[in-house]
PDB file of N, CA and C in Angstrom:
ATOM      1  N   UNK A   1      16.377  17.452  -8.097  1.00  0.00           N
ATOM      2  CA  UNK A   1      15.099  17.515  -7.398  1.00  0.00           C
ATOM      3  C   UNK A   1      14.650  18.972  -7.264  1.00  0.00           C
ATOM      4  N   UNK A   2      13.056  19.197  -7.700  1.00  0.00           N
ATOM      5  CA  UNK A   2      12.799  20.405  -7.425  1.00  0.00           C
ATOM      6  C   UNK A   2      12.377  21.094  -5.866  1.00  0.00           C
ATOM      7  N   UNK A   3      12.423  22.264  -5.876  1.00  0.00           N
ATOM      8  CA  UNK A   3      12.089  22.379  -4.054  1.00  0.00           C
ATOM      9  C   UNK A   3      10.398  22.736  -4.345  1.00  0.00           C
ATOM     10  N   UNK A   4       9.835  22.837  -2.811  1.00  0.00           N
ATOM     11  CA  UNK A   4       8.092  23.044  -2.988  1.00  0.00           C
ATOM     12  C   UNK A   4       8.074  24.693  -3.876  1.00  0.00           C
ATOM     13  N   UNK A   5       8.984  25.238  -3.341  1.00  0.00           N
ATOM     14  CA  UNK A   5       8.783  26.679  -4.276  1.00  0.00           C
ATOM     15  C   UNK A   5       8.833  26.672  -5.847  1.00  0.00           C
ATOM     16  N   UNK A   6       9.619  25.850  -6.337  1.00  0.00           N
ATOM     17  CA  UNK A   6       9.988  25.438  -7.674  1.00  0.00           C
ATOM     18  C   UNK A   6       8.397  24.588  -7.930  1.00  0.00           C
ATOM     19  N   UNK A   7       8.423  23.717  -7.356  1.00  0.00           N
ATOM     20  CA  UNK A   7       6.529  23.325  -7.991  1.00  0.00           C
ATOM     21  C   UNK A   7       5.590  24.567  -7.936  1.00  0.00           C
ATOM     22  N   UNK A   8       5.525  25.062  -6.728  1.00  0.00           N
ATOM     23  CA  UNK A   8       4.887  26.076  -7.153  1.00  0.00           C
ATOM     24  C   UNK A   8       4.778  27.276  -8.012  1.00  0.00           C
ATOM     25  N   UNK A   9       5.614  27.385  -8.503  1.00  0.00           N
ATOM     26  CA  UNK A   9       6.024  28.170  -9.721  1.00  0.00           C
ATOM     27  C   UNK A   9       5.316  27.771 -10.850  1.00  0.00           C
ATOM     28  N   UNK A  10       5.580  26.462 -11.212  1.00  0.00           N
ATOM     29  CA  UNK A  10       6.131  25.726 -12.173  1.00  0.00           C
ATOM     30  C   UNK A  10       4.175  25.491 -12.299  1.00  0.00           C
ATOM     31  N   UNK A  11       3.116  25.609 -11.349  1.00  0.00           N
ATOM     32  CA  UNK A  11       2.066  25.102 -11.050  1.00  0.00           C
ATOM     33  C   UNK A  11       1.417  26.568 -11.799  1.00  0.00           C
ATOM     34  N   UNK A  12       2.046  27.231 -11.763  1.00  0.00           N
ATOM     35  CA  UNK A  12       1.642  28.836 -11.884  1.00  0.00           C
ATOM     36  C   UNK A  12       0.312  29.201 -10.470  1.00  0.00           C
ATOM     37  N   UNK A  13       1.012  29.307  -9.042  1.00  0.00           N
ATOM     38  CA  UNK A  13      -0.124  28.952  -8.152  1.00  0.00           C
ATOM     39  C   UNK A  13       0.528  29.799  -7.183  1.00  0.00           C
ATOM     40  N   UNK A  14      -0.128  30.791  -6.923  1.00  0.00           N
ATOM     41  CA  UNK A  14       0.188  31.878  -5.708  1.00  0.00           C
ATOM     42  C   UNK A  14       0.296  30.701  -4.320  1.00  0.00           C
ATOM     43  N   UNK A  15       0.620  31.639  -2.992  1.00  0.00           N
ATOM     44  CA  UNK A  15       0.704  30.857  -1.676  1.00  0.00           C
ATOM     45  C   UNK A  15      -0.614  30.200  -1.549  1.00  0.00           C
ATOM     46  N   UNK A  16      -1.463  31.509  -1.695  1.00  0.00           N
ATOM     47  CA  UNK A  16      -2.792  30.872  -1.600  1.00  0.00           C
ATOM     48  C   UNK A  16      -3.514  29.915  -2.103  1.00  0.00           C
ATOM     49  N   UNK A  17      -3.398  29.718  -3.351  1.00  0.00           N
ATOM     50  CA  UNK A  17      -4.005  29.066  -4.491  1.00  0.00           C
ATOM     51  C   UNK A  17      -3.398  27.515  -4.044  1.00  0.00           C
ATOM     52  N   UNK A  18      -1.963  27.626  -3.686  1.00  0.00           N
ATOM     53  CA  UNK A  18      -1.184  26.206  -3.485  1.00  0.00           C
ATOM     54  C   UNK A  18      -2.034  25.618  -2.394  1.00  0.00           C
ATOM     55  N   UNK A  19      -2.424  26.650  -1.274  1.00  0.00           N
ATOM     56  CA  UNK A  19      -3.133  26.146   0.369  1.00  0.00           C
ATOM     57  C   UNK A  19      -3.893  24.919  -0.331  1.00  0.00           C
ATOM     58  N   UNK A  20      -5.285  26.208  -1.084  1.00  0.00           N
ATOM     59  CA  UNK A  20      -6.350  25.656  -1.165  1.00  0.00           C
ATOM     60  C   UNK A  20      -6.468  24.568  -2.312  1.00  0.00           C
ATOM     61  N   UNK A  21      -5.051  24.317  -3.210  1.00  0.00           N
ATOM     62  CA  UNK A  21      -5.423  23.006  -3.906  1.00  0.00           C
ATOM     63  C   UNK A  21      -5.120  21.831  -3.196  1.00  0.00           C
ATOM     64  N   UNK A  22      -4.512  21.953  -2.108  1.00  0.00           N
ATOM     65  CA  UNK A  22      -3.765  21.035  -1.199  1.00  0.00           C
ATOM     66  C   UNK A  22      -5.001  21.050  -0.054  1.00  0.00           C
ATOM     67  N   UNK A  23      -5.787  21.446   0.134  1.00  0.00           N
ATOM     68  CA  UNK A  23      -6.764  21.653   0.911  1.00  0.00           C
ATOM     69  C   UNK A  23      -6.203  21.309   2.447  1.00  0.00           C
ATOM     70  N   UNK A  24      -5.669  22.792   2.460  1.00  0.00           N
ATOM     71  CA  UNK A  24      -4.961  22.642   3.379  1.00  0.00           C
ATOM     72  C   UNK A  24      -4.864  24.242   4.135  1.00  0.00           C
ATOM     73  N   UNK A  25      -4.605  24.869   5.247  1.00  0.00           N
ATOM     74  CA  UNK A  25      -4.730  26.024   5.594  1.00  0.00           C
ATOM     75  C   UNK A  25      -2.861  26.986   5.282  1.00  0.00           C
ATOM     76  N   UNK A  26      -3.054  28.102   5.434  1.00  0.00           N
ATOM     77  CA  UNK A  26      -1.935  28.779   4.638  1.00  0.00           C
ATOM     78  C   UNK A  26      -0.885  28.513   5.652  1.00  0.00           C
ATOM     79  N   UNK A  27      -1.136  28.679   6.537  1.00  0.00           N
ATOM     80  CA  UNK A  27       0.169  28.576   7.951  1.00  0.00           C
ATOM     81  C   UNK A  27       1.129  27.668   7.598  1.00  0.00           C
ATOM     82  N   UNK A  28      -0.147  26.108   7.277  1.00  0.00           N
ATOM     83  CA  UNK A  28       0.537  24.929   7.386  1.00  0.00           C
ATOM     84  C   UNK A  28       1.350  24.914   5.690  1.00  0.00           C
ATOM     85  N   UNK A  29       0.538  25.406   4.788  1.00  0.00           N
ATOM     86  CA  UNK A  29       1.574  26.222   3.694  1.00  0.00           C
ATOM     87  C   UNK A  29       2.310  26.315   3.571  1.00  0.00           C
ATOM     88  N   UNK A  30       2.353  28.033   3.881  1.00  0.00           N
ATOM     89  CA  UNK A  30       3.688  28.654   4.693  1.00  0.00           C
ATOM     90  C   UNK A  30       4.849  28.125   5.329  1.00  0.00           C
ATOM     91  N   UNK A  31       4.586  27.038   6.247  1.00  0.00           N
ATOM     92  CA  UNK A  31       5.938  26.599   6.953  1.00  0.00           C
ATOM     93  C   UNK A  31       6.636  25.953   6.135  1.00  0.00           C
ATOM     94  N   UNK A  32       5.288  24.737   5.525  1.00  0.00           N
ATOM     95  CA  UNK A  32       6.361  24.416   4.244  1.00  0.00           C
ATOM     96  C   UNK A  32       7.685  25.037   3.683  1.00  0.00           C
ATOM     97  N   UNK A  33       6.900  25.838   2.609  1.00  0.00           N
ATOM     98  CA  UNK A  33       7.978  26.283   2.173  1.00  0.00           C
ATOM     99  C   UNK A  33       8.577  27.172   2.954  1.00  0.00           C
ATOM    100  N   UNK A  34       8.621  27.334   3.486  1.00  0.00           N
ATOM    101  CA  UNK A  34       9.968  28.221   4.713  1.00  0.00           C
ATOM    102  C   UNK A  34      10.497  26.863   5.587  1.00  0.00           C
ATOM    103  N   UNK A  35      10.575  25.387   4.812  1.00  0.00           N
ATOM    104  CA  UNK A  35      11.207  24.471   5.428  1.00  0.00           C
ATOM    105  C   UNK A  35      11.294  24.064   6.803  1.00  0.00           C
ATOM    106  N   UNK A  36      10.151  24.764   7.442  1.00  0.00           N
ATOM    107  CA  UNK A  36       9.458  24.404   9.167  1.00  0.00           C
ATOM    108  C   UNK A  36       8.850  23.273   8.770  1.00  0.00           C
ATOM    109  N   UNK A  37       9.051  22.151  10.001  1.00  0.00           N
ATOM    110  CA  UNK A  37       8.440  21.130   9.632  1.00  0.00           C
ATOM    111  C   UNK A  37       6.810  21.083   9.274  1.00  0.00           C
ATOM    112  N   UNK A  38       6.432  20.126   9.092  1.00  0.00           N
ATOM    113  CA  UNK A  38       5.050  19.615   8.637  1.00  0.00           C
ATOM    114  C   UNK A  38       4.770  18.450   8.822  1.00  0.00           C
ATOM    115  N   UNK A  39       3.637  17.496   9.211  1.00  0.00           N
ATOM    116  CA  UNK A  39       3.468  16.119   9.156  1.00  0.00           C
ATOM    117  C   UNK A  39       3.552  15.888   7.295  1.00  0.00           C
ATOM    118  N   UNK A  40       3.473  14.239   7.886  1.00  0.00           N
ATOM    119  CA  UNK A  40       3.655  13.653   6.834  1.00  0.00           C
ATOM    120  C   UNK A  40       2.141  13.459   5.714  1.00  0.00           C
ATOM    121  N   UNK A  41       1.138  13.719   6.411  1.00  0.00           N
ATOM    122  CA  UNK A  41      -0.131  13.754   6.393  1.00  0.00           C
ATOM    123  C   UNK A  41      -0.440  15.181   5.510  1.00  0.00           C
ATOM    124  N   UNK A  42       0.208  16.346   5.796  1.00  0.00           N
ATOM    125  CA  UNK A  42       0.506  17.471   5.065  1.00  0.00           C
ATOM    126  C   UNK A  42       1.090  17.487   3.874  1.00  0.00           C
ATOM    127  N   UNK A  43       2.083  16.589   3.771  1.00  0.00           N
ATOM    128  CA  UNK A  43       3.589  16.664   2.607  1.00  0.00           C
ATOM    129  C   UNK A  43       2.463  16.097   1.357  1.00  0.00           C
ATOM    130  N   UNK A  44       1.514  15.169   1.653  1.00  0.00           N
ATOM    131  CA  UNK A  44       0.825  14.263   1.253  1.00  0.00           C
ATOM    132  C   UNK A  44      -0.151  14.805  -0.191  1.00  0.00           C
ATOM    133  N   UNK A  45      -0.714  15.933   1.151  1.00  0.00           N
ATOM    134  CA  UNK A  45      -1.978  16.676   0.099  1.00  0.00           C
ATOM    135  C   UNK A  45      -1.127  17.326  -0.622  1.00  0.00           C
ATOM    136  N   UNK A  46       0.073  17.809  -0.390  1.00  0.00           N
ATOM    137  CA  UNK A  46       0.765  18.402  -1.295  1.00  0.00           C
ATOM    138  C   UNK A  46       1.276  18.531  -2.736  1.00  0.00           C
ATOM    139  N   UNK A  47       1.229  16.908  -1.674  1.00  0.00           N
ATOM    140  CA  UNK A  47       2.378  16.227  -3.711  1.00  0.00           C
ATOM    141  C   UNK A  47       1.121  15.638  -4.311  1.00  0.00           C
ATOM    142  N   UNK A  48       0.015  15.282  -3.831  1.00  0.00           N
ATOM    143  CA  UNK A  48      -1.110  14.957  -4.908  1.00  0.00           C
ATOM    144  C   UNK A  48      -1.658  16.166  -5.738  1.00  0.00           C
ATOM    145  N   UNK A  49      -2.005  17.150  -4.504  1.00  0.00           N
ATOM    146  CA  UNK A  49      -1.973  18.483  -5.747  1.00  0.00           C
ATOM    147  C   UNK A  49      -1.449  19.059  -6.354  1.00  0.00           C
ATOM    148  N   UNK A  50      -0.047  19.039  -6.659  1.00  0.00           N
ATOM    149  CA  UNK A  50       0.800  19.097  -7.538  1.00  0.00           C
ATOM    150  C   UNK A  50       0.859  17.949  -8.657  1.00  0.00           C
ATOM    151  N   UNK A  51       0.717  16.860  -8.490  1.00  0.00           N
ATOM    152  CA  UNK A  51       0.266  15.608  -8.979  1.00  0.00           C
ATOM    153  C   UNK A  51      -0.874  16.032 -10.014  1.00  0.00           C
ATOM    154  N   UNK A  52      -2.279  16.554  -9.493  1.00  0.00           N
ATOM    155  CA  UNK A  52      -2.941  16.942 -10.338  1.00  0.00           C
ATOM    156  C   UNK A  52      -2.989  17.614 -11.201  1.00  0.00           C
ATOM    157  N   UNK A  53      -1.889  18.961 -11.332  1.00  0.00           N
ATOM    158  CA  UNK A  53      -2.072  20.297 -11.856  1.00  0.00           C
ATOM    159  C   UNK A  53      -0.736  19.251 -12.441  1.00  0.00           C
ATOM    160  N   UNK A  54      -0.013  18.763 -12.682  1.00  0.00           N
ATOM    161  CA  UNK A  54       1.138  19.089 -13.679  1.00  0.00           C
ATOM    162  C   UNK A  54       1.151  17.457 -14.040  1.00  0.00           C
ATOM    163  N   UNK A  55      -0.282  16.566 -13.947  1.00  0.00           N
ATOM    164  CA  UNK A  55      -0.351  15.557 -14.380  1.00  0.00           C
ATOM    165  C   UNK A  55       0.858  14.397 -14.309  1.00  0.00           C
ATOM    166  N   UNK A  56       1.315  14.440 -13.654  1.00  0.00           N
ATOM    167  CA  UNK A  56       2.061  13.329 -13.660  1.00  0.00           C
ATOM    168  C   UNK A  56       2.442  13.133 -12.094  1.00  0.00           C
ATOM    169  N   UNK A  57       3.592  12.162 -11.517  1.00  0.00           N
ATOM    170  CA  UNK A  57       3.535  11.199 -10.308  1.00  0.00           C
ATOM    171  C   UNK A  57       4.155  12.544  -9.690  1.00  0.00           C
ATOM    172  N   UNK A  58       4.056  13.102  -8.479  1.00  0.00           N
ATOM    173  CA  UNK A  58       4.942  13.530  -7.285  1.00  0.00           C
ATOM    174  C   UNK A  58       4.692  12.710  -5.708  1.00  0.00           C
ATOM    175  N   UNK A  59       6.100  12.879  -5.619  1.00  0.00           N
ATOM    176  CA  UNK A  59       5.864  12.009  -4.333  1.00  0.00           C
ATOM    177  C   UNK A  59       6.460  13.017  -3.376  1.00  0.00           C
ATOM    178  N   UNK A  60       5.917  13.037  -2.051  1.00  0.00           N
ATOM    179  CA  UNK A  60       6.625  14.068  -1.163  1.00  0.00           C
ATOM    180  C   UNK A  60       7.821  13.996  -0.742  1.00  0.00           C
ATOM    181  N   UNK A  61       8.536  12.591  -0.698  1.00  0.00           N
ATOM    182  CA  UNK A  61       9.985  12.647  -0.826  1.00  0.00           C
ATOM    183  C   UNK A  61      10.844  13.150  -2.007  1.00  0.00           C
ATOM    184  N   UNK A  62      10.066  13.669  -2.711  1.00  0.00           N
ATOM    185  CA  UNK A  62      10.983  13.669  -3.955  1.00  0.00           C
ATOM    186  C   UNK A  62      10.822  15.299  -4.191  1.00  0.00           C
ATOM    187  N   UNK A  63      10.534  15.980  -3.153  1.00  0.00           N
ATOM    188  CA  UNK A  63      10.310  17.940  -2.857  1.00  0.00           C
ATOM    189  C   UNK A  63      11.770  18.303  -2.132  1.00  0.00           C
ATOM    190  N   UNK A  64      12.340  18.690  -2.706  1.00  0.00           N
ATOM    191  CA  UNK A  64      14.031  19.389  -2.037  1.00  0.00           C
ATOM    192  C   UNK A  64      13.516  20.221  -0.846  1.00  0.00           C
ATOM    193  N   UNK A  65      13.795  19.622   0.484  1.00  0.00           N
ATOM    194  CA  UNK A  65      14.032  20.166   1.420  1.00  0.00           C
ATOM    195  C   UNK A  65      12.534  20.547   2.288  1.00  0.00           C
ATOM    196  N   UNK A  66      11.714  19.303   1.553  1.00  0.00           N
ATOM    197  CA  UNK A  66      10.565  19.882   2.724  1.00  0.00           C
ATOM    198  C   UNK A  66      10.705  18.582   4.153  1.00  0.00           C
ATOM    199  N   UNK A  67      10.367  19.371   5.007  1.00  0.00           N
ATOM    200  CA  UNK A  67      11.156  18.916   6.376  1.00  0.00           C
ATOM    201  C   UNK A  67       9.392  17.925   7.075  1.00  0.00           C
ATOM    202  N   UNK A  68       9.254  16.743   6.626  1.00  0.00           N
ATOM    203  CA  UNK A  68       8.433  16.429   7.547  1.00  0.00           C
ATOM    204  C   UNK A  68       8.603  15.175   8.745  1.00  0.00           C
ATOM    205  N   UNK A  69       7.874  15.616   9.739  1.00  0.00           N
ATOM    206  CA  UNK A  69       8.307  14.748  10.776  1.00  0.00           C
ATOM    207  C   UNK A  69       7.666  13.518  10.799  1.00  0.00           C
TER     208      UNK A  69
END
């Protein structure tokens, strides 16, 4: 399993760039990947925008170690 940092890499997508494809603000970002929790509502926009950019299924359970409540 890859971690959210490893998608983002892999997305070729700065902190920022990840926020705003996830349409989402940087904080809530940020904690992410620094493995502070996040709702589940967050994990969400996540794995769809990753979903988009690398065309195929992500599901937010399937991100190594992102912590949502």
């Amino acid at each position: 399993m890859a971690t959210l940092e490893d998608y983002r890499l892999e997305c070729d997508w700065s902190r920022s760039e990840m926020a705003r494809q996830a349409s989402m603000d940087y904080i809530t970002l940020n904690r992410a990947l620094n493995g502070e929790t996040i709702s589940s509502r967050s994990a969400e926009k996540i794995a769809r925008a990753i979903s988009r950019k690398l065309d195929r299924s992500i599901h937010w359970q399937q991100i190594e170690g992102l912590n949502v409540k």
